[in-house]
N, C-alpha and C. Protein backbone atom coordinates (compact mmCIF):
# COMPACT_ATOMS: atom_id res chain seq x y z
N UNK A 1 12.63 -14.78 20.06
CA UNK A 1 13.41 -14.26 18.96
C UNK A 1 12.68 -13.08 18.32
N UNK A 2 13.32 -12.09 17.97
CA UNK A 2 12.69 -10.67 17.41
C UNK A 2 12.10 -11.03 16.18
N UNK A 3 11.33 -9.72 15.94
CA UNK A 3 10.83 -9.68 14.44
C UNK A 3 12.29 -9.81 13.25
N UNK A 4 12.06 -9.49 12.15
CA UNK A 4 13.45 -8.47 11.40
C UNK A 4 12.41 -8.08 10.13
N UNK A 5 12.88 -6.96 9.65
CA UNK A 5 12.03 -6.20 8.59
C UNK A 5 13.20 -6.51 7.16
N UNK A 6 12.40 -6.55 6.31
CA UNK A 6 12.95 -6.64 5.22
C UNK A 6 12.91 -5.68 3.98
N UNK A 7 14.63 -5.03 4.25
CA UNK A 7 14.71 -3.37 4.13
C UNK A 7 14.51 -3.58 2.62
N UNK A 8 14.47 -4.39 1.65
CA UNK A 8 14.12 -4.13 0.05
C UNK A 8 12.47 -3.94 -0.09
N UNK A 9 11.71 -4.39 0.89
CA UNK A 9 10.39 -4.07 0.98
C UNK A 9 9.43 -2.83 1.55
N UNK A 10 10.12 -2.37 2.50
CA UNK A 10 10.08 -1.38 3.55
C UNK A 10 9.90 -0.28 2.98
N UNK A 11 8.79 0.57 3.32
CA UNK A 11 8.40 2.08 2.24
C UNK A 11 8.80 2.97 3.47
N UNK A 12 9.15 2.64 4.78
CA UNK A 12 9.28 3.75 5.41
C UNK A 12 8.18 4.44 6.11
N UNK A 13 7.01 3.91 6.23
CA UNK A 13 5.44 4.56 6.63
C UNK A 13 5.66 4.95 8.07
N UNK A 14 6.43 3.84 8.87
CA UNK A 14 6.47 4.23 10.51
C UNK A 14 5.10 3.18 10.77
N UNK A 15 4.12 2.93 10.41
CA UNK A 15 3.13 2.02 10.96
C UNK A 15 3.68 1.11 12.09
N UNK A 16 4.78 0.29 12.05
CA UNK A 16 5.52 -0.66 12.98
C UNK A 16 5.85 -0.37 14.07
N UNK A 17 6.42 1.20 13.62
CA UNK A 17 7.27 2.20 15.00
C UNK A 17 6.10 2.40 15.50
N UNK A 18 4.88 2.87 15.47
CA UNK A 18 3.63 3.50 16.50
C UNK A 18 3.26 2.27 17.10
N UNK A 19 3.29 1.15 16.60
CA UNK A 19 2.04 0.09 17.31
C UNK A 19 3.23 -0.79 18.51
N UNK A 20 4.77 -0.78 18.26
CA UNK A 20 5.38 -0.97 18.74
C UNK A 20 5.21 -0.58 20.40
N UNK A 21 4.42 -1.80 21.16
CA UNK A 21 4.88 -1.38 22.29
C UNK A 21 6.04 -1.20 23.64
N UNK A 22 7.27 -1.62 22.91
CA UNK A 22 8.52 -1.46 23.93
C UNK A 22 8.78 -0.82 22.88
N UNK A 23 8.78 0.39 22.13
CA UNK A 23 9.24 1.26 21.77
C UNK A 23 10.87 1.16 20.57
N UNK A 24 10.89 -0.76 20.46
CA UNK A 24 12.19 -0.65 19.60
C UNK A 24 12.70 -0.65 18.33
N UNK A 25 11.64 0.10 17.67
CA UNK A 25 11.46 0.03 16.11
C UNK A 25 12.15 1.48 15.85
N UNK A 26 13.11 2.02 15.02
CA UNK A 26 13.60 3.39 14.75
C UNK A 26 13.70 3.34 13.58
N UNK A 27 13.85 4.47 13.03
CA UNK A 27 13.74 5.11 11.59
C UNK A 27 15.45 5.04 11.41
N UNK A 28 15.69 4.04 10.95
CA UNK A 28 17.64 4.65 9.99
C UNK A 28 17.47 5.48 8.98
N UNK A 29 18.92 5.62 8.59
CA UNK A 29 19.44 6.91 7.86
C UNK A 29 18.61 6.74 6.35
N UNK A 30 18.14 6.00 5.98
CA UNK A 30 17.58 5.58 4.64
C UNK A 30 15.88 5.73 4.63
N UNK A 31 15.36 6.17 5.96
CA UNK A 31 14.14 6.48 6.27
C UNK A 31 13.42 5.23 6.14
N UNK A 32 14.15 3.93 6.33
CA UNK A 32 13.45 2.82 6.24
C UNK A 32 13.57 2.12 8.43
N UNK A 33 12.63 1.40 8.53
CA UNK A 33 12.94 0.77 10.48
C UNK A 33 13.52 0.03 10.24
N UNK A 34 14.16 -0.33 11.45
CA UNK A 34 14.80 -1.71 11.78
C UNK A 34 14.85 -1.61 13.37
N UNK A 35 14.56 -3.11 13.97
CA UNK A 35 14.32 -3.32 15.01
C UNK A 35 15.43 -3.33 15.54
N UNK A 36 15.54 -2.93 17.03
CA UNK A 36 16.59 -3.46 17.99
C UNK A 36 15.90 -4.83 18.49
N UNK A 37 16.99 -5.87 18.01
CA UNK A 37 16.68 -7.12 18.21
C UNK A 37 16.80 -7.37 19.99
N UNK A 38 17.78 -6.64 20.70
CA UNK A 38 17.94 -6.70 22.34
C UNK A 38 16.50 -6.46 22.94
N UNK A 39 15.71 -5.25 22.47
CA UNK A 39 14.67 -4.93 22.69
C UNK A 39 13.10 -5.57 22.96
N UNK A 40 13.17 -5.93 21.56
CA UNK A 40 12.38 -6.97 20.84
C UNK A 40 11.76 -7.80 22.04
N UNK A 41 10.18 -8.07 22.31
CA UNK A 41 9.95 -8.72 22.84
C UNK A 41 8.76 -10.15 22.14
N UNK A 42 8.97 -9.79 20.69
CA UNK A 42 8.26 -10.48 19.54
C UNK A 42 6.83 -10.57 20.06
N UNK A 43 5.88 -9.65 20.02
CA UNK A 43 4.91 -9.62 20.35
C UNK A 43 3.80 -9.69 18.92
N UNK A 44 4.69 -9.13 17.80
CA UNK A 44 4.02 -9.40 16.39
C UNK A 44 3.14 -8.29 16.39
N UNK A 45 2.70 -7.11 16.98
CA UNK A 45 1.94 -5.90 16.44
C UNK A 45 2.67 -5.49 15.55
N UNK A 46 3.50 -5.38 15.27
CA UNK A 46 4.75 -4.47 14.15
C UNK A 46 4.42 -5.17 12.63
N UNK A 47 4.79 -6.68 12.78
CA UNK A 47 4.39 -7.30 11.49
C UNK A 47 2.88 -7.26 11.25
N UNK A 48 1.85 -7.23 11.62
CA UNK A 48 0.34 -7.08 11.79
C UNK A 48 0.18 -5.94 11.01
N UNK A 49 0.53 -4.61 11.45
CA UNK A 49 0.80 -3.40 11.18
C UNK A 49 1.14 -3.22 9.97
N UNK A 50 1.97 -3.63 9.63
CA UNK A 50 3.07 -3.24 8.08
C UNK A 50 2.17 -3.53 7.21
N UNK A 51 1.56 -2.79 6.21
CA UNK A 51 0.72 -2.63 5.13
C UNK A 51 1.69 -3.49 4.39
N UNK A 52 2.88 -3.39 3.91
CA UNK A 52 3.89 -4.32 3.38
C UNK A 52 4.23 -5.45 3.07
N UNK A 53 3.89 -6.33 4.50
CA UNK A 53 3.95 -7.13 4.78
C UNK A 53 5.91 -7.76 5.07
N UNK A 54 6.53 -6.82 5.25
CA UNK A 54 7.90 -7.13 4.81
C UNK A 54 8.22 -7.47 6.19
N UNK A 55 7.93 -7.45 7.30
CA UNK A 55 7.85 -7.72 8.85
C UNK A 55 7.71 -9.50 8.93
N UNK A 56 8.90 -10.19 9.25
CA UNK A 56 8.53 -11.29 10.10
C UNK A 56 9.50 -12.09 10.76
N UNK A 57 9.09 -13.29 11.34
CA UNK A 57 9.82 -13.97 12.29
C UNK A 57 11.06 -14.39 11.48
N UNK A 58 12.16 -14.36 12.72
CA UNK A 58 13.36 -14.66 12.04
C UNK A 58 13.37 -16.48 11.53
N UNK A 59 14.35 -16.92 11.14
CA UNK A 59 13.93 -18.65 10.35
C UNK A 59 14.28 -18.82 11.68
N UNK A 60 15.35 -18.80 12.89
CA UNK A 60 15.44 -19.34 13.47
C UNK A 60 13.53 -20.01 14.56
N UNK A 61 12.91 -18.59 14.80
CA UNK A 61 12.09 -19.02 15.29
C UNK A 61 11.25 -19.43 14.27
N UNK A 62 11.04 -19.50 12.85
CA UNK A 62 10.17 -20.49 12.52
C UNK A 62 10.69 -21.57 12.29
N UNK A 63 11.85 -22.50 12.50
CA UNK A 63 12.32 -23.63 12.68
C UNK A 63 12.13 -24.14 13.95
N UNK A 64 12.45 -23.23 14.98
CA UNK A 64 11.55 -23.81 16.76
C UNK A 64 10.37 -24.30 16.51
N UNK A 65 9.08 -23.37 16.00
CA UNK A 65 8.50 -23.38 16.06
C UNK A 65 7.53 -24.65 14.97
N UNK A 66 7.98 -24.92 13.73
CA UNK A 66 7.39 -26.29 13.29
C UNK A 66 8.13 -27.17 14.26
N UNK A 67 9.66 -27.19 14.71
CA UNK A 67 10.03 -28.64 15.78
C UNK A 67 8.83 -28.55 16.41
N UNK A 68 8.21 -27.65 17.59
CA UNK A 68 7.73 -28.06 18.48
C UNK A 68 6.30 -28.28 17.79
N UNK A 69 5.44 -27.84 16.69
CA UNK A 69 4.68 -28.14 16.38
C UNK A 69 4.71 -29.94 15.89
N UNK A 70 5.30 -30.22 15.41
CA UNK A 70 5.79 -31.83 14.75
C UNK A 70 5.81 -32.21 16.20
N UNK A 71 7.15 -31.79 16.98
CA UNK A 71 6.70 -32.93 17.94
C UNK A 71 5.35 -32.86 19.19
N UNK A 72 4.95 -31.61 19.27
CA UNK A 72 3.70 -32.05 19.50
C UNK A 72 2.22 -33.06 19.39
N UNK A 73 2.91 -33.09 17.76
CA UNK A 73 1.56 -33.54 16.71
C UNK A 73 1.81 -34.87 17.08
N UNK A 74 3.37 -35.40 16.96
CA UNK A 74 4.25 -37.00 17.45
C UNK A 74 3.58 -37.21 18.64
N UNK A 75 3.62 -36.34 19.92
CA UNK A 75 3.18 -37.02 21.26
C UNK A 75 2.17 -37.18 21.36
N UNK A 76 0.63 -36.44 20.27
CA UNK A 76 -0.23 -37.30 20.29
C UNK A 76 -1.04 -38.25 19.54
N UNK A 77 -0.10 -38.22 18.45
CA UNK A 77 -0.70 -39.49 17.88
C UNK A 77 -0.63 -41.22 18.06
């Protein structure tokens, strides 16, 4: 699942767009990024990057991601 930026936070620096390595971070009309989510291979340099901090995982993948943490933690206790 892609990053998504959160355009009320977003100053527009480009930091995300350079470190971006599949190239799918662009500047919209408001001089703020937004990812092409098709693109997106959630590698997390982009959110790392953002002085901002306004860069992160969508809820869907942080809801995968505690399931599989919980049931991990379940199969070995």
């Amino acid at each position: 699942m892609p990053r998504i930026i959160s355009k009320s936070d977003c100053v527009g620096c480009a930091n995300c767009e350079r470190v971006c390595i599949v190239g799918c971070i662009t500047e919209d009309k408001d001089k703020k990024r937004r990812i092409n989510e098709s693109a997106c291979v959630d590698c997390g340099a982009c959110q790392l990057a953002c002085p901002r901090k306004c860069i992160s995982q969508n809820n869907l993948t942080k809801k995968m991601i505690l399931f599989h943490k919980n049931r991990t933690i379940k199969s070995f206790v």
